[in-house]
PDB file of N, CA and C in Angstrom:
ATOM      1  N   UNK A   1      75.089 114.844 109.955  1.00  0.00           N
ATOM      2  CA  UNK A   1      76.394 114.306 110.266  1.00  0.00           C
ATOM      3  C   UNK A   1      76.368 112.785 110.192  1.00  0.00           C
ATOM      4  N   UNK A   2      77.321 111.957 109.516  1.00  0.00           N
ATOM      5  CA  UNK A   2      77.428 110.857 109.472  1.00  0.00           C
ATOM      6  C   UNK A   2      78.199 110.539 110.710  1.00  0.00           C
ATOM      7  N   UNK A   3      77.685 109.381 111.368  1.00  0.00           N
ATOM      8  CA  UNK A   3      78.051 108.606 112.507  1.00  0.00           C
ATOM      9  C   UNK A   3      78.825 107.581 112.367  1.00  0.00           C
ATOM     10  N   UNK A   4      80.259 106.864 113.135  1.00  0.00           N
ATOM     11  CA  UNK A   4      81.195 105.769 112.676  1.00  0.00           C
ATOM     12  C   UNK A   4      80.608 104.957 113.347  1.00  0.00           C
ATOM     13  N   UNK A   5      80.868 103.744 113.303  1.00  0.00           N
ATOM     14  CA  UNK A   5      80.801 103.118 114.393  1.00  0.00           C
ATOM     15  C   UNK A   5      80.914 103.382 115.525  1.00  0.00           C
ATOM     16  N   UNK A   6      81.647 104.280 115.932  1.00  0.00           N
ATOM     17  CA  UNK A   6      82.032 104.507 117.277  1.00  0.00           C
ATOM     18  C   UNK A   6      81.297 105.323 118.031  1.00  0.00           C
ATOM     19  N   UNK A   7      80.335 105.197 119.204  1.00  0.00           N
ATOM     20  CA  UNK A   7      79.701 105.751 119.655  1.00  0.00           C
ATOM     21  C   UNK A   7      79.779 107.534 119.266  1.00  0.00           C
ATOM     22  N   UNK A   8      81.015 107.826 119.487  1.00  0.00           N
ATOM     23  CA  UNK A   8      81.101 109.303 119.798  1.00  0.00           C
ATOM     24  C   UNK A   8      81.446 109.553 118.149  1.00  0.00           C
ATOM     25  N   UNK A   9      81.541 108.678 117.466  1.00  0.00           N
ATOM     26  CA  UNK A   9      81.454 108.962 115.575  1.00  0.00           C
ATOM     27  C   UNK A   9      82.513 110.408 115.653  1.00  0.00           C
ATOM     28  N   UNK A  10      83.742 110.798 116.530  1.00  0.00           N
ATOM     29  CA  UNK A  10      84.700 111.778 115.986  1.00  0.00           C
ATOM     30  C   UNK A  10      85.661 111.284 115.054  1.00  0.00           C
ATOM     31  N   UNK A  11      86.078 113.054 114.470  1.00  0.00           N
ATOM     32  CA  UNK A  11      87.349 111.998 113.584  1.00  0.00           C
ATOM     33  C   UNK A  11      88.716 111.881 113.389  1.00  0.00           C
ATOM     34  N   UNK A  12      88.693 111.661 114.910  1.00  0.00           N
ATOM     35  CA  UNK A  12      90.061 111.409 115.525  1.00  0.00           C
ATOM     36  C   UNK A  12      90.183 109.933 115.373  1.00  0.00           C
ATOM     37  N   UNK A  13      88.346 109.317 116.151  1.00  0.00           N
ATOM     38  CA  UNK A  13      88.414 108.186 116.046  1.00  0.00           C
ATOM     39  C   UNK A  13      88.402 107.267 114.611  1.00  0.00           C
ATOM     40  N   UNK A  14      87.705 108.241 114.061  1.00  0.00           N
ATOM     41  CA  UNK A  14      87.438 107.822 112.231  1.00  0.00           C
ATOM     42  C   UNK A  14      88.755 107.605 111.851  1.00  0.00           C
ATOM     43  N   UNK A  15      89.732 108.478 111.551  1.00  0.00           N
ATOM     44  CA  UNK A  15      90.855 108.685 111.152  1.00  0.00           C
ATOM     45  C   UNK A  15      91.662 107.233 111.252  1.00  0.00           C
ATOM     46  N   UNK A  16      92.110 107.404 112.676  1.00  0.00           N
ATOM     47  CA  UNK A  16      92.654 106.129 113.443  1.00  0.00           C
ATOM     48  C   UNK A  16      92.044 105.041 113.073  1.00  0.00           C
ATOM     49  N   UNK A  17      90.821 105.064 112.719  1.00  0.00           N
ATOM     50  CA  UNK A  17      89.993 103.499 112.684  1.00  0.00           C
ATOM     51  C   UNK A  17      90.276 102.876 110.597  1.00  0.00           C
ATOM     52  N   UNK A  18      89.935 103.914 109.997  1.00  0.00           N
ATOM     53  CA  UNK A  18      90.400 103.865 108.816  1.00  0.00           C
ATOM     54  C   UNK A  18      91.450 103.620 108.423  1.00  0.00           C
ATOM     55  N   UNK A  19      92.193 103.902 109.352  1.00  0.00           N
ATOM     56  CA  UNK A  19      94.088 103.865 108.768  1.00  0.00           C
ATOM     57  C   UNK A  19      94.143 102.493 109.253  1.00  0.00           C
ATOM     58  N   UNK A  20      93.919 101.967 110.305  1.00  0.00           N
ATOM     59  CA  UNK A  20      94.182 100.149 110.315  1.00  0.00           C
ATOM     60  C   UNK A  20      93.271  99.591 109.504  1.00  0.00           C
ATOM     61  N   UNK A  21      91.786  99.590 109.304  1.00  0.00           N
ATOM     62  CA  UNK A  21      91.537  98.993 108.290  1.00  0.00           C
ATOM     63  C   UNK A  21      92.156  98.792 106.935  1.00  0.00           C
ATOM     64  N   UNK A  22      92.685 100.052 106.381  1.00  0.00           N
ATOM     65  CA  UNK A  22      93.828 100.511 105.320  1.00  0.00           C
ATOM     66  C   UNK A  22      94.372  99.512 105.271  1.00  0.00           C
ATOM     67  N   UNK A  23      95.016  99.462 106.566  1.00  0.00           N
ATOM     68  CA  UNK A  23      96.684  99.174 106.189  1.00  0.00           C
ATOM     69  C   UNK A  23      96.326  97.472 106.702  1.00  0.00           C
ATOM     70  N   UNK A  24      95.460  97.188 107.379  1.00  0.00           N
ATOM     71  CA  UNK A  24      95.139  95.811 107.244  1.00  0.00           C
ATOM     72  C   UNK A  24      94.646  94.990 105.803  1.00  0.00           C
ATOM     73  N   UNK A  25      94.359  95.703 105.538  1.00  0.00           N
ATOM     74  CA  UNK A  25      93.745  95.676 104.027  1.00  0.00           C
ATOM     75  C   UNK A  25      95.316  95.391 103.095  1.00  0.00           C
ATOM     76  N   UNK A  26      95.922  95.898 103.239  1.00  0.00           N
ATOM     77  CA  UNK A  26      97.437  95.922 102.546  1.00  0.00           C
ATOM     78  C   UNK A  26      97.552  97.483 101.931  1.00  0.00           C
ATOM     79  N   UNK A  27      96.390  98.228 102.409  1.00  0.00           N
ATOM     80  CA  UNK A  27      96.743  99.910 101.417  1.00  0.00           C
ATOM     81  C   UNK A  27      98.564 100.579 101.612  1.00  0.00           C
ATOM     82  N   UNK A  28      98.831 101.219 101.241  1.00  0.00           N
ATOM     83  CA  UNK A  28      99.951 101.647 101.463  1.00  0.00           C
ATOM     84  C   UNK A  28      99.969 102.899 101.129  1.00  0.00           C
ATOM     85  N   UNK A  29     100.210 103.819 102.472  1.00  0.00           N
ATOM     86  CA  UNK A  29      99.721 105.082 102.526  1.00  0.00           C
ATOM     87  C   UNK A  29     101.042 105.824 102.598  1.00  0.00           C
ATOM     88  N   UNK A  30     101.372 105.676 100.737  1.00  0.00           N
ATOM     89  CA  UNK A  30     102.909 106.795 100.714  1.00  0.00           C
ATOM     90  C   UNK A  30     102.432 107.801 100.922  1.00  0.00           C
ATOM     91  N   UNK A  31     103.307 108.604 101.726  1.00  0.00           N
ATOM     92  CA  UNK A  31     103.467 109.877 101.574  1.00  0.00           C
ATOM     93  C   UNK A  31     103.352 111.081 100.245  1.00  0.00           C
ATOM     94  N   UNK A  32     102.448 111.747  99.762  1.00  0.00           N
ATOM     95  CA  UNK A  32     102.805 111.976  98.938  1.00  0.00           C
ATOM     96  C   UNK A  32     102.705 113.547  99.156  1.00  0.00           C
ATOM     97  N   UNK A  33     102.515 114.095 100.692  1.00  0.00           N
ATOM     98  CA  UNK A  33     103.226 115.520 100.588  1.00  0.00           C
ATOM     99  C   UNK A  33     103.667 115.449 102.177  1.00  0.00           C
ATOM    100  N   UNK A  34     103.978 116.278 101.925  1.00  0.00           N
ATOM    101  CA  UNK A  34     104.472 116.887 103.765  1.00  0.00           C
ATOM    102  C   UNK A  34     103.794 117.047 104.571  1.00  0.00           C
ATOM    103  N   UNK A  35     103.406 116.502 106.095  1.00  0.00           N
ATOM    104  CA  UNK A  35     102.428 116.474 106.987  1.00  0.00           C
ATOM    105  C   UNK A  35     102.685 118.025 107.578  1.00  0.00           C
ATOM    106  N   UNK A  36     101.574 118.486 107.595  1.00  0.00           N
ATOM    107  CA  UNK A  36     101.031 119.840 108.170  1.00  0.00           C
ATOM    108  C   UNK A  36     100.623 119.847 109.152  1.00  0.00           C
ATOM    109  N   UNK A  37     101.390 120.432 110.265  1.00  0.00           N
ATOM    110  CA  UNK A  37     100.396 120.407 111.559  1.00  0.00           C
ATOM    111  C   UNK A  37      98.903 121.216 111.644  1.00  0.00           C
ATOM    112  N   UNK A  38      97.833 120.961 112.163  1.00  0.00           N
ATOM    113  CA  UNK A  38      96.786 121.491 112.152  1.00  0.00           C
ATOM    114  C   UNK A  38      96.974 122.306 113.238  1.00  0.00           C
ATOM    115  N   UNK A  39      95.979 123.743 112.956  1.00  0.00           N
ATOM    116  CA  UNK A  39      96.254 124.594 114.255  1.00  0.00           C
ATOM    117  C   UNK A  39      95.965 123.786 115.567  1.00  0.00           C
ATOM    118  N   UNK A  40      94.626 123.238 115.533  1.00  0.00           N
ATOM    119  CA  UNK A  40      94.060 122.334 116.433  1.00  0.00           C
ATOM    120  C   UNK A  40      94.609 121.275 116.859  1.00  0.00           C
ATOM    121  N   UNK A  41      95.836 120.566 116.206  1.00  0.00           N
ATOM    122  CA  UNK A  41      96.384 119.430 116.704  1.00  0.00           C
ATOM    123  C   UNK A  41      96.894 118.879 117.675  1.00  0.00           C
ATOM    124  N   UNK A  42      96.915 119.698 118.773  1.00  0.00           N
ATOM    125  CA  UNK A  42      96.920 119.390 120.052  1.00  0.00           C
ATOM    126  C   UNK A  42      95.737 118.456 120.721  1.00  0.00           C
ATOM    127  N   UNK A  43      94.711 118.531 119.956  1.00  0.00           N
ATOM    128  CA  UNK A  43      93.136 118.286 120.350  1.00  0.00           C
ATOM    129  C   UNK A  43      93.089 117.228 119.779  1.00  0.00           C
ATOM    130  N   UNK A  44      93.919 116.859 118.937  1.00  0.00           N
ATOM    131  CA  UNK A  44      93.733 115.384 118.352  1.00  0.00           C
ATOM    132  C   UNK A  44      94.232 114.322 119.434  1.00  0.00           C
ATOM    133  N   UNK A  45      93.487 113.147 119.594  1.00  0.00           N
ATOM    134  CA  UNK A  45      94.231 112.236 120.646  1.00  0.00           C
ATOM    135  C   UNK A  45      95.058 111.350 120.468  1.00  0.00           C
ATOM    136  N   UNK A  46      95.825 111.530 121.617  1.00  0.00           N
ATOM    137  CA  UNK A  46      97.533 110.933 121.409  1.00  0.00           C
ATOM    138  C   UNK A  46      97.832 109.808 120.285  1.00  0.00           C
ATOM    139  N   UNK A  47      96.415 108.400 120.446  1.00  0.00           N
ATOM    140  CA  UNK A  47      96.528 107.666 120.124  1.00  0.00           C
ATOM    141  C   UNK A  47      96.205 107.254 118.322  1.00  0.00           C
ATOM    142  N   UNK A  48      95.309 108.685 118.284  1.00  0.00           N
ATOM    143  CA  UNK A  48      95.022 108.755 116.699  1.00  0.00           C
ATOM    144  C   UNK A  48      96.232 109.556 115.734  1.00  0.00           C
ATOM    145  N   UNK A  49      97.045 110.448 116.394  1.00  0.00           N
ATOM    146  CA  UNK A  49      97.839 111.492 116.019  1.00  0.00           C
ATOM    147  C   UNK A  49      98.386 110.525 114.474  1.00  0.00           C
ATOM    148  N   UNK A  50      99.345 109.990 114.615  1.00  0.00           N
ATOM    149  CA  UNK A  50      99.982 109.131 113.845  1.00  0.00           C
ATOM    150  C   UNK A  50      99.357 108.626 112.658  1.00  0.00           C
ATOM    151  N   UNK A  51      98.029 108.208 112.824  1.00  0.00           N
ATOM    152  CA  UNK A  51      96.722 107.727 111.397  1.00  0.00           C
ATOM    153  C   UNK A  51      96.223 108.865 111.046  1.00  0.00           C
ATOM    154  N   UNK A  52      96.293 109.971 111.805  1.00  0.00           N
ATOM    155  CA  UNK A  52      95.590 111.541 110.838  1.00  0.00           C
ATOM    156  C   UNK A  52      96.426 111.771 110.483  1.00  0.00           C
ATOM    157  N   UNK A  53      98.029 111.830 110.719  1.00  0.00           N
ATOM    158  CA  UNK A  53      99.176 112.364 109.619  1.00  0.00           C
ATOM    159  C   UNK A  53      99.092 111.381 108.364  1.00  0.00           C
ATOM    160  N   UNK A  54      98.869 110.404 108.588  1.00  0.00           N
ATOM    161  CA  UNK A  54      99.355 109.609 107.722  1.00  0.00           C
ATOM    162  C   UNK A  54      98.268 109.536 106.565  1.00  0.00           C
ATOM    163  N   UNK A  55      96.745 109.765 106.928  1.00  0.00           N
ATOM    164  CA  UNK A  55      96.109 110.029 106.097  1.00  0.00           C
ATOM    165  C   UNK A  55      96.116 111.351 105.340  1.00  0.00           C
ATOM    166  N   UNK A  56      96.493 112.678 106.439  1.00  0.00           N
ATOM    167  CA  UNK A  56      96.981 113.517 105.644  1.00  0.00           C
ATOM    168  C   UNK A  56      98.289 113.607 104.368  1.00  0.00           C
ATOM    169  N   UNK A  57      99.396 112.845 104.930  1.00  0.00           N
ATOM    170  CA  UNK A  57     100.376 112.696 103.908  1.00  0.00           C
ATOM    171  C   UNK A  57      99.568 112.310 102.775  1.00  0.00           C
ATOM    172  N   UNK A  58      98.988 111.201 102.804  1.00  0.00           N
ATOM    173  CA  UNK A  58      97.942 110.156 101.692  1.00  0.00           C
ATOM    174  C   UNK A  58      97.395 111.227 101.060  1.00  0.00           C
ATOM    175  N   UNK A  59      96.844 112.629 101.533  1.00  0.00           N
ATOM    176  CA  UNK A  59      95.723 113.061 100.545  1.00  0.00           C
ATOM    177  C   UNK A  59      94.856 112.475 100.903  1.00  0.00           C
ATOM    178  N   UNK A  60      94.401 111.855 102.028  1.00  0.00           N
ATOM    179  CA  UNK A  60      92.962 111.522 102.421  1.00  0.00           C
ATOM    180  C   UNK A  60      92.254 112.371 102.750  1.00  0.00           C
ATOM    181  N   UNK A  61      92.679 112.880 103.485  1.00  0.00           N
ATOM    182  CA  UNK A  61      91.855 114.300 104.399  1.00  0.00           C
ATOM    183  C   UNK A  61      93.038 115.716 104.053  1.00  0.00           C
ATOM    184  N   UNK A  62      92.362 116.625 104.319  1.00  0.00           N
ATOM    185  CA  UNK A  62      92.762 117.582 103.770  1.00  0.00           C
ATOM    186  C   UNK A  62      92.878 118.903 105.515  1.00  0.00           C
ATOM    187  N   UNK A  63      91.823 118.520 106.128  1.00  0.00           N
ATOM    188  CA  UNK A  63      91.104 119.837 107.194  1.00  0.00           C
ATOM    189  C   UNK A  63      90.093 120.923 106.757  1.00  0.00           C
ATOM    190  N   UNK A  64      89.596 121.343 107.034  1.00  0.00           N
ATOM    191  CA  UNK A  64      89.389 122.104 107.160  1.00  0.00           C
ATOM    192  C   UNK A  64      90.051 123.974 107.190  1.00  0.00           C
ATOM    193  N   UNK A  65      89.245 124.463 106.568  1.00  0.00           N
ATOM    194  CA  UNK A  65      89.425 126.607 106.810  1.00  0.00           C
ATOM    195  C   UNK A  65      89.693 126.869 108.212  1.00  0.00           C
ATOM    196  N   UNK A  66      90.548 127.179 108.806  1.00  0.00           N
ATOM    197  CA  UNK A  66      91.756 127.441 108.336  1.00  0.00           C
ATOM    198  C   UNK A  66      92.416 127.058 109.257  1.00  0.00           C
ATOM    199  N   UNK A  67      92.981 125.843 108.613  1.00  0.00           N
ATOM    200  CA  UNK A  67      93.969 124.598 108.924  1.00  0.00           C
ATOM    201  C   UNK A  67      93.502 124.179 109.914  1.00  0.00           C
ATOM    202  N   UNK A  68      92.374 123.704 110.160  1.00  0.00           N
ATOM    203  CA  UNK A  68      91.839 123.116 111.704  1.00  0.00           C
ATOM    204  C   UNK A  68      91.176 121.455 111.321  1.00  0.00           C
ATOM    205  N   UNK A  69      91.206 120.540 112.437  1.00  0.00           N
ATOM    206  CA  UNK A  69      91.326 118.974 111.776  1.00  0.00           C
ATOM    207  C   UNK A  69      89.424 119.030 112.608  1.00  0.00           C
ATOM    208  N   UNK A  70      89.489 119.536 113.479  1.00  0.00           N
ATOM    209  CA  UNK A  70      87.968 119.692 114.290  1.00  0.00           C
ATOM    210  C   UNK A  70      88.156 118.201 115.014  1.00  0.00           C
ATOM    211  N   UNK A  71      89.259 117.397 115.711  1.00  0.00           N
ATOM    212  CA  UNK A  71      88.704 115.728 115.878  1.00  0.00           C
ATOM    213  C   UNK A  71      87.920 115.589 116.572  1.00  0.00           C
ATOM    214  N   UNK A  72      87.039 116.531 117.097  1.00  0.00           N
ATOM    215  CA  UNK A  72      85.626 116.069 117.967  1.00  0.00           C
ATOM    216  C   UNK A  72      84.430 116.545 117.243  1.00  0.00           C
ATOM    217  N   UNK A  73      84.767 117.115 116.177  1.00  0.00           N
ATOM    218  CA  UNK A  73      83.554 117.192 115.395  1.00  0.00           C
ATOM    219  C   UNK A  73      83.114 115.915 114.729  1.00  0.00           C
ATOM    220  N   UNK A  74      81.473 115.852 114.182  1.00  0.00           N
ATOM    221  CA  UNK A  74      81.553 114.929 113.133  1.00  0.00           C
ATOM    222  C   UNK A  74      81.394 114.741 112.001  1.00  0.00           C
ATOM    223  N   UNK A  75      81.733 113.882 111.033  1.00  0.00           N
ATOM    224  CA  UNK A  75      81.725 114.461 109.752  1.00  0.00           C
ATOM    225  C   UNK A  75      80.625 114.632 108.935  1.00  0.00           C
ATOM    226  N   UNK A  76      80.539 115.169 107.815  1.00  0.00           N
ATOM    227  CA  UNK A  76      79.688 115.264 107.110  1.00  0.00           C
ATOM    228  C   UNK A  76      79.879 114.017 106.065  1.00  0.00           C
ATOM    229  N   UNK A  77      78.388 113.938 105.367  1.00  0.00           N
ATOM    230  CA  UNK A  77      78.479 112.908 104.103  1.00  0.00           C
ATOM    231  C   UNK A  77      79.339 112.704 103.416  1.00  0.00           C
ATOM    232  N   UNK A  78      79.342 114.338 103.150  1.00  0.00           N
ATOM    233  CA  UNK A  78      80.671 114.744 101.868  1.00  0.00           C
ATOM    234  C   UNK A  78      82.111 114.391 102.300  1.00  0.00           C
ATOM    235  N   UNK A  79      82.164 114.642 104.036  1.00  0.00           N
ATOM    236  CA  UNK A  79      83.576 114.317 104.511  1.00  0.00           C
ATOM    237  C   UNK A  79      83.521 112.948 103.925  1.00  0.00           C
ATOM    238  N   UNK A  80      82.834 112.070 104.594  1.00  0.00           N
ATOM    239  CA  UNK A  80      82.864 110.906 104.656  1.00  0.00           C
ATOM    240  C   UNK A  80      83.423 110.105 103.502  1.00  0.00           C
ATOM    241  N   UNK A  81      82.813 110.653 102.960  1.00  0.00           N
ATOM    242  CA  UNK A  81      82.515 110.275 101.186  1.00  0.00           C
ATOM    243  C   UNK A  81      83.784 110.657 100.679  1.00  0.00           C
ATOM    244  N   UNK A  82      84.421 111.415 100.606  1.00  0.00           N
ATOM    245  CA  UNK A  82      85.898 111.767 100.201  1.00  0.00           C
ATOM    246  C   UNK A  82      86.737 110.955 101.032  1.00  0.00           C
ATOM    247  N   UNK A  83      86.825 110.550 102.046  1.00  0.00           N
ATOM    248  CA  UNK A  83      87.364 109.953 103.043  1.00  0.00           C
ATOM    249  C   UNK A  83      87.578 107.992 102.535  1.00  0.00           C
ATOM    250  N   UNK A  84      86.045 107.743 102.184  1.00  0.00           N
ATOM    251  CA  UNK A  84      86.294 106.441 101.707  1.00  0.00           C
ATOM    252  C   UNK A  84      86.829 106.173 100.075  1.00  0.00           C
ATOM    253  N   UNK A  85      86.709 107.132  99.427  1.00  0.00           N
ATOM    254  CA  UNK A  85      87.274 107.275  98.197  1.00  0.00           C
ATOM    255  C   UNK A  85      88.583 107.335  98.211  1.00  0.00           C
ATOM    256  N   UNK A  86      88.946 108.278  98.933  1.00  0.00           N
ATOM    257  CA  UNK A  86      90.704 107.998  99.345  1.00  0.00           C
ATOM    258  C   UNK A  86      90.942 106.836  99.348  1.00  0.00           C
ATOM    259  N   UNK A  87      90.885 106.333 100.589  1.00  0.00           N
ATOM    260  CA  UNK A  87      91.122 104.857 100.866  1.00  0.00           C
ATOM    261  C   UNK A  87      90.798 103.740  99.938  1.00  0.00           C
ATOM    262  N   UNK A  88      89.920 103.503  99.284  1.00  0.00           N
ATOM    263  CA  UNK A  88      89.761 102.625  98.306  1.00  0.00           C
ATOM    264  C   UNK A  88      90.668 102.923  97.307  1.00  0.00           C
ATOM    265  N   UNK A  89      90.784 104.209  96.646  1.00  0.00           N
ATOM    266  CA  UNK A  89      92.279 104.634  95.900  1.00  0.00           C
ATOM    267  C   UNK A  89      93.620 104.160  96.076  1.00  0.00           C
ATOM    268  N   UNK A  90      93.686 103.676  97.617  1.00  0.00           N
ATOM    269  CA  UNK A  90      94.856 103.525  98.261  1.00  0.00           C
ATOM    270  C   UNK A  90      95.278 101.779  98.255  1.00  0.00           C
ATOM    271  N   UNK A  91      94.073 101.160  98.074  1.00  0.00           N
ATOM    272  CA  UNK A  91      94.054  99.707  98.193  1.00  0.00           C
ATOM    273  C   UNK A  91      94.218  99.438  96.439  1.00  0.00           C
TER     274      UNK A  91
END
């Protein structure tokens, strides 16, 4: 599992932390489908909710089988790795 900066490396916090770098950066994260609630999205925290839709709209992240976001899991390489590819796409 790849670790964020953030002690607890979830990716609620990933999510959230990526989307201001993004958008500090000047990325501009159109929408380019319809935000899907995750079954799990209750579990996402209040304060990240808003940067995981928005990366979802983006096509950044996708979830997980079946439809679950996991935000206390952590990610894998491969997450990761798709994750920063997005975003650089986006800038």
């Amino acid at each position: 599992m790849v670790k964020s900066f953030w002690s607890e490396g979830s990716r609620h916090q990933a999510g959230h932390g990526h989307t201001c770098h993004a958008s500090a950066r000047g990325a501009k994260t159109e929408k380019s489908t319809t935000a899907t609630a995750f079954a799990d999205q209750d579990a996402i925290a209040a304060y990240a909710q808003e940067a995981v839709s928005a990366m979802q709209q983006a096509g950044v992240i996708e979830g997980s089988d079946p439809g679950l976001f996991k935000p206390t899991a952590g990610a894998t390489r491969a997450e990761a790795a798709k994750i920063v590819y997005g975003l650089m796409n986006l800038l």
